[in-house]
N, C-alpha and C. Protein backbone atom coordinates (compact mmCIF):
# COMPACT_ATOMS: atom_id res chain seq x y z
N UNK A 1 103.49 109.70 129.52
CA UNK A 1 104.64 110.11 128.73
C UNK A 1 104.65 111.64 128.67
N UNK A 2 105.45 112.41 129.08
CA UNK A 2 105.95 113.71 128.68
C UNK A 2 105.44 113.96 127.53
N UNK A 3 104.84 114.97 127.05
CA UNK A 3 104.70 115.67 125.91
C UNK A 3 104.20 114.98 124.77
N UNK A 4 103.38 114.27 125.07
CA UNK A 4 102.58 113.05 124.11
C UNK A 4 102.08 113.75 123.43
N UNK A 5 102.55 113.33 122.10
CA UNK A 5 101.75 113.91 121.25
C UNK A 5 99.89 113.42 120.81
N UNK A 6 99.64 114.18 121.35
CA UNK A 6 97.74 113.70 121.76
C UNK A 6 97.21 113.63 120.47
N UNK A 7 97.54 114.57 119.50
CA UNK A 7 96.77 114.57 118.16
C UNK A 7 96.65 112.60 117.31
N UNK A 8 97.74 112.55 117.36
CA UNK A 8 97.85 110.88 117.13
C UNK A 8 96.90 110.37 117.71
N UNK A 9 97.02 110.51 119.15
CA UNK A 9 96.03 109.44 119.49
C UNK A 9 94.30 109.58 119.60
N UNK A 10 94.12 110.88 118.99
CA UNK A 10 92.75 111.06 118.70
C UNK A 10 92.74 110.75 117.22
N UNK A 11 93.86 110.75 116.30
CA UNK A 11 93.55 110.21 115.25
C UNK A 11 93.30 108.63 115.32
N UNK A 12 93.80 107.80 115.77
CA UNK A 12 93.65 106.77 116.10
C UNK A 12 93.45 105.92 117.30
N UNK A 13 92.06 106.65 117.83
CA UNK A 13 91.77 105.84 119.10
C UNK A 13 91.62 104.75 119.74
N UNK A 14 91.54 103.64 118.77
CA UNK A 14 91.65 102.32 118.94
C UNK A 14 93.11 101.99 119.47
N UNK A 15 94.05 102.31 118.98
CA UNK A 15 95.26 101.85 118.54
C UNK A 15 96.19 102.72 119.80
N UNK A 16 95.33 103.31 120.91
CA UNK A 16 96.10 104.26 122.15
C UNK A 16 96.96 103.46 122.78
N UNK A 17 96.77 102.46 123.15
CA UNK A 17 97.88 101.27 124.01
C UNK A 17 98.99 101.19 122.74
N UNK A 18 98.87 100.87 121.85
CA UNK A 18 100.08 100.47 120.94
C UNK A 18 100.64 101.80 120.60
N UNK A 19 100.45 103.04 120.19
CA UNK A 19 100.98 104.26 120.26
C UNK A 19 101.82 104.71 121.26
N UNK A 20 101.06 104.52 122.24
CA UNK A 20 101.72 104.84 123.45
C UNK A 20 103.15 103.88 123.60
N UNK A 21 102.86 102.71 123.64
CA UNK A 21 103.94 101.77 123.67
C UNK A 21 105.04 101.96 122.64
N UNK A 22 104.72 102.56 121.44
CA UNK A 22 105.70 102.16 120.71
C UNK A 22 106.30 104.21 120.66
N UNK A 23 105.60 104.38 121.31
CA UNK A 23 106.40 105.89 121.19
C UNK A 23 107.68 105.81 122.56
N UNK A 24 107.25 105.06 123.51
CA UNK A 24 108.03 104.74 124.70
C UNK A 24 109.43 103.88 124.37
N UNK A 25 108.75 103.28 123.17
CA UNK A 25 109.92 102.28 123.11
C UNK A 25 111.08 102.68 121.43
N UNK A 26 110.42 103.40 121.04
CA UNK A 26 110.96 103.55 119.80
C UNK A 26 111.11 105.35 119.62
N UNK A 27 113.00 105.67 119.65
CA UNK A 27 112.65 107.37 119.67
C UNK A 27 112.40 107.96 118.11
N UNK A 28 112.75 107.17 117.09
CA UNK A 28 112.30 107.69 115.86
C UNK A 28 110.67 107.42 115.51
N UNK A 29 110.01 106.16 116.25
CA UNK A 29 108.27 106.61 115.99
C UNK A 29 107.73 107.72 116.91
N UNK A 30 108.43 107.88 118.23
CA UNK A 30 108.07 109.14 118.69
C UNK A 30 108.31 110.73 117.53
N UNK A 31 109.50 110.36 117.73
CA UNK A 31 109.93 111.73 116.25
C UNK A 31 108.79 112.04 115.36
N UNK A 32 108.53 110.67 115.11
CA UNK A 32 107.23 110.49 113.76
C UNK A 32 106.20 111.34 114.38
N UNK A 33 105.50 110.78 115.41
CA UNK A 33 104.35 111.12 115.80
C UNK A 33 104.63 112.75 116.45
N UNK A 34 105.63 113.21 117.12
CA UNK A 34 105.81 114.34 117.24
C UNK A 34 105.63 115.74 115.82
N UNK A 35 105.87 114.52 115.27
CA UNK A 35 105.75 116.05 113.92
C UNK A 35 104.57 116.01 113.21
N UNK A 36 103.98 115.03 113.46
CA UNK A 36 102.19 114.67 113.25
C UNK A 36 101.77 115.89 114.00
N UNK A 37 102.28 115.75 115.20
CA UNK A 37 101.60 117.01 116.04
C UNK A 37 101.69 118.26 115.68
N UNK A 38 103.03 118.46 115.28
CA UNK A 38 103.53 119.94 114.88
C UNK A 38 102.73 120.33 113.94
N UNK A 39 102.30 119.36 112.76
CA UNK A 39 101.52 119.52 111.74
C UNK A 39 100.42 119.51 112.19
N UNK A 40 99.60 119.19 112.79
CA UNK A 40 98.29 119.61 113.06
C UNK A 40 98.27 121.07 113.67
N UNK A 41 99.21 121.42 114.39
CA UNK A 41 99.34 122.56 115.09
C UNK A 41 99.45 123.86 114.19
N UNK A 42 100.27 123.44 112.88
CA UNK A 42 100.56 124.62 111.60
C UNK A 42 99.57 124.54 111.18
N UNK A 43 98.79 123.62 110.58
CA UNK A 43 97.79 123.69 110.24
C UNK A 43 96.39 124.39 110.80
N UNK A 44 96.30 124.20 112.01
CA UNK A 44 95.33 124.76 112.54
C UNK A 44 95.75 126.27 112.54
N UNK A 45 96.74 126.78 113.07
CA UNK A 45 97.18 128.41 112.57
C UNK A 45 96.83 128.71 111.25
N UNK A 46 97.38 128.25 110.44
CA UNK A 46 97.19 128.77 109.15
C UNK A 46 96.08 128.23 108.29
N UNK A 47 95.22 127.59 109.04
CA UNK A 47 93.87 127.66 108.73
C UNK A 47 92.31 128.66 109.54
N UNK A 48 93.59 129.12 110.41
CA UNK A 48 92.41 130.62 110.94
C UNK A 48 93.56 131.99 110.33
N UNK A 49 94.75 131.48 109.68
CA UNK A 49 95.41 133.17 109.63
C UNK A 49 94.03 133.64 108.49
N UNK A 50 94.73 135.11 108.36
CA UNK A 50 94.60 136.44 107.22
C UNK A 50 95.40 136.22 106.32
N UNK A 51 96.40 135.48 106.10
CA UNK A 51 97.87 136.48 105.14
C UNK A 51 97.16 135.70 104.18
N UNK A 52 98.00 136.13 103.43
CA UNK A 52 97.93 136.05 101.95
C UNK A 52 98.54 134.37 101.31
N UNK A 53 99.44 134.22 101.64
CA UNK A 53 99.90 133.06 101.83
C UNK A 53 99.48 132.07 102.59
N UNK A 54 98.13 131.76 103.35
CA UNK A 54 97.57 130.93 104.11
C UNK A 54 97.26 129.85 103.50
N UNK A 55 96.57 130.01 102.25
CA UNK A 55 95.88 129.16 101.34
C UNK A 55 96.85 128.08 100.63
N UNK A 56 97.59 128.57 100.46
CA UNK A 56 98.98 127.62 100.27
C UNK A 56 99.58 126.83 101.37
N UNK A 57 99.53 127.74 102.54
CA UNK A 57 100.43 126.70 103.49
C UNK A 57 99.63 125.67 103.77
N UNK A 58 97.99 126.03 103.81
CA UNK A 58 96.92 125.27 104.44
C UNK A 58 97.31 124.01 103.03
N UNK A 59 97.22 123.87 101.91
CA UNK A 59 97.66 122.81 101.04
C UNK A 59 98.56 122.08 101.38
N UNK A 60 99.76 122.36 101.82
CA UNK A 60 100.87 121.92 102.10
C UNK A 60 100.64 121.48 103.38
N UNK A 61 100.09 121.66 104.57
CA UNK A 61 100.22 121.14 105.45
C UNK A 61 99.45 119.79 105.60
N UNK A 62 98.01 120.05 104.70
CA UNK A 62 97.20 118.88 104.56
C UNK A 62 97.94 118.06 103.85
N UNK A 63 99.13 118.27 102.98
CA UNK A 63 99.58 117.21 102.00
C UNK A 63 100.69 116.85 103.49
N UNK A 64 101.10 116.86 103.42
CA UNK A 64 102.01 116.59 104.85
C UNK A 64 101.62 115.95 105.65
N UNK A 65 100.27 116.27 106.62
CA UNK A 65 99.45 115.58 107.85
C UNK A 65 99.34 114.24 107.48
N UNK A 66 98.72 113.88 105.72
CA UNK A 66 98.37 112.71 105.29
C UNK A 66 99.58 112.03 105.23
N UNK A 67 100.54 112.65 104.32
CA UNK A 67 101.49 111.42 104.20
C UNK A 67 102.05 111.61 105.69
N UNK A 68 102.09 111.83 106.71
CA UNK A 68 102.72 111.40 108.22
C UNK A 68 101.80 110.08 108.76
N UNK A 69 100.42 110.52 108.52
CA UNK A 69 99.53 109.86 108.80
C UNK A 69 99.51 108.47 108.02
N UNK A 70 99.92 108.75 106.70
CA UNK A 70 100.32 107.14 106.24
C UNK A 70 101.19 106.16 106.97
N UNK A 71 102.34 107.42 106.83
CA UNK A 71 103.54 106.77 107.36
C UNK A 71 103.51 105.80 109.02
N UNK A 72 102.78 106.84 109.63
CA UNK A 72 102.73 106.01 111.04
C UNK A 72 101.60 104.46 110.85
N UNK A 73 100.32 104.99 110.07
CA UNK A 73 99.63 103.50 109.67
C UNK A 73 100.71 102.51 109.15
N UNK A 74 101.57 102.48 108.28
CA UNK A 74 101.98 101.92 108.12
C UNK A 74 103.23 101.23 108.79
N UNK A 75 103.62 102.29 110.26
CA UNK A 75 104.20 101.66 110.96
C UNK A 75 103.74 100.06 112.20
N UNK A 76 102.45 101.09 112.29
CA UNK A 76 101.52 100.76 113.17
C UNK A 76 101.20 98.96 112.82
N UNK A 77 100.75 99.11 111.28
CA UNK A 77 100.59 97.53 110.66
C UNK A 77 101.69 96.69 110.93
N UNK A 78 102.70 97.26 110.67
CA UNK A 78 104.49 96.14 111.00
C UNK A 78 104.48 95.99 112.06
N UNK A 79 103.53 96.68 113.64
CA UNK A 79 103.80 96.27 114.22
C UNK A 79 102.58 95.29 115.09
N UNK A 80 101.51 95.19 114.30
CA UNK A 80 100.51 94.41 114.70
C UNK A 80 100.82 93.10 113.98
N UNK A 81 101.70 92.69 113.04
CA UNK A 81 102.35 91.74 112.51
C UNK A 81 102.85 90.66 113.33
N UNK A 82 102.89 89.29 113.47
CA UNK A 82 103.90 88.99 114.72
C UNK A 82 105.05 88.67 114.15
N UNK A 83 106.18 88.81 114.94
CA UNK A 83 107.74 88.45 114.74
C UNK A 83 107.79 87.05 114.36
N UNK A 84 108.09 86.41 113.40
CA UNK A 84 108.78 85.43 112.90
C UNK A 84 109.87 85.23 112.92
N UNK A 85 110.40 83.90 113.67
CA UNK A 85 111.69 83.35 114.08
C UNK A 85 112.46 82.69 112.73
């Protein structure tokens, strides 16, 4: 896949076949997992900046990473679920 967002799937290495699959097949869990990435990416900046304002963003981004990180677990479970007819 183009531009996989990798951070996901080192967060959840078990679960690489179903990530993968459902980012292929679904463009809003890709969306999801794309901004998982972005957020690890701010985070890691503004957990090596200087400014003054680091210490804050670094809060905010950890509050962010988690609830994304919920959000996709909890996609992830609906879809280890099976479909009922």
């Amino acid at each position: 896949m183009k531009n996989e967002p990798l951070s996901i799937l080192e967060r959840f290495p078990g679960k690489s076949p179903l990530l993968t699959l459902r980012m292929a097949e679904d463009p809003d869990f890709y969306v999801l997992c794309q901004d998982y990435e972005i957020c690890v990416k701010a985070l890691r900046y503004w957990t090596e900046s200087k400014k003054p304002e680091a210490r804050v963003r670094i809060d905010e981004y950890r509050t962010l990473l988690r609830e994304l990180g919920e959000e996709i677990t909890d996609e992830l479970k609906s879809s280890d679920q099976p479909i009922s007819d």
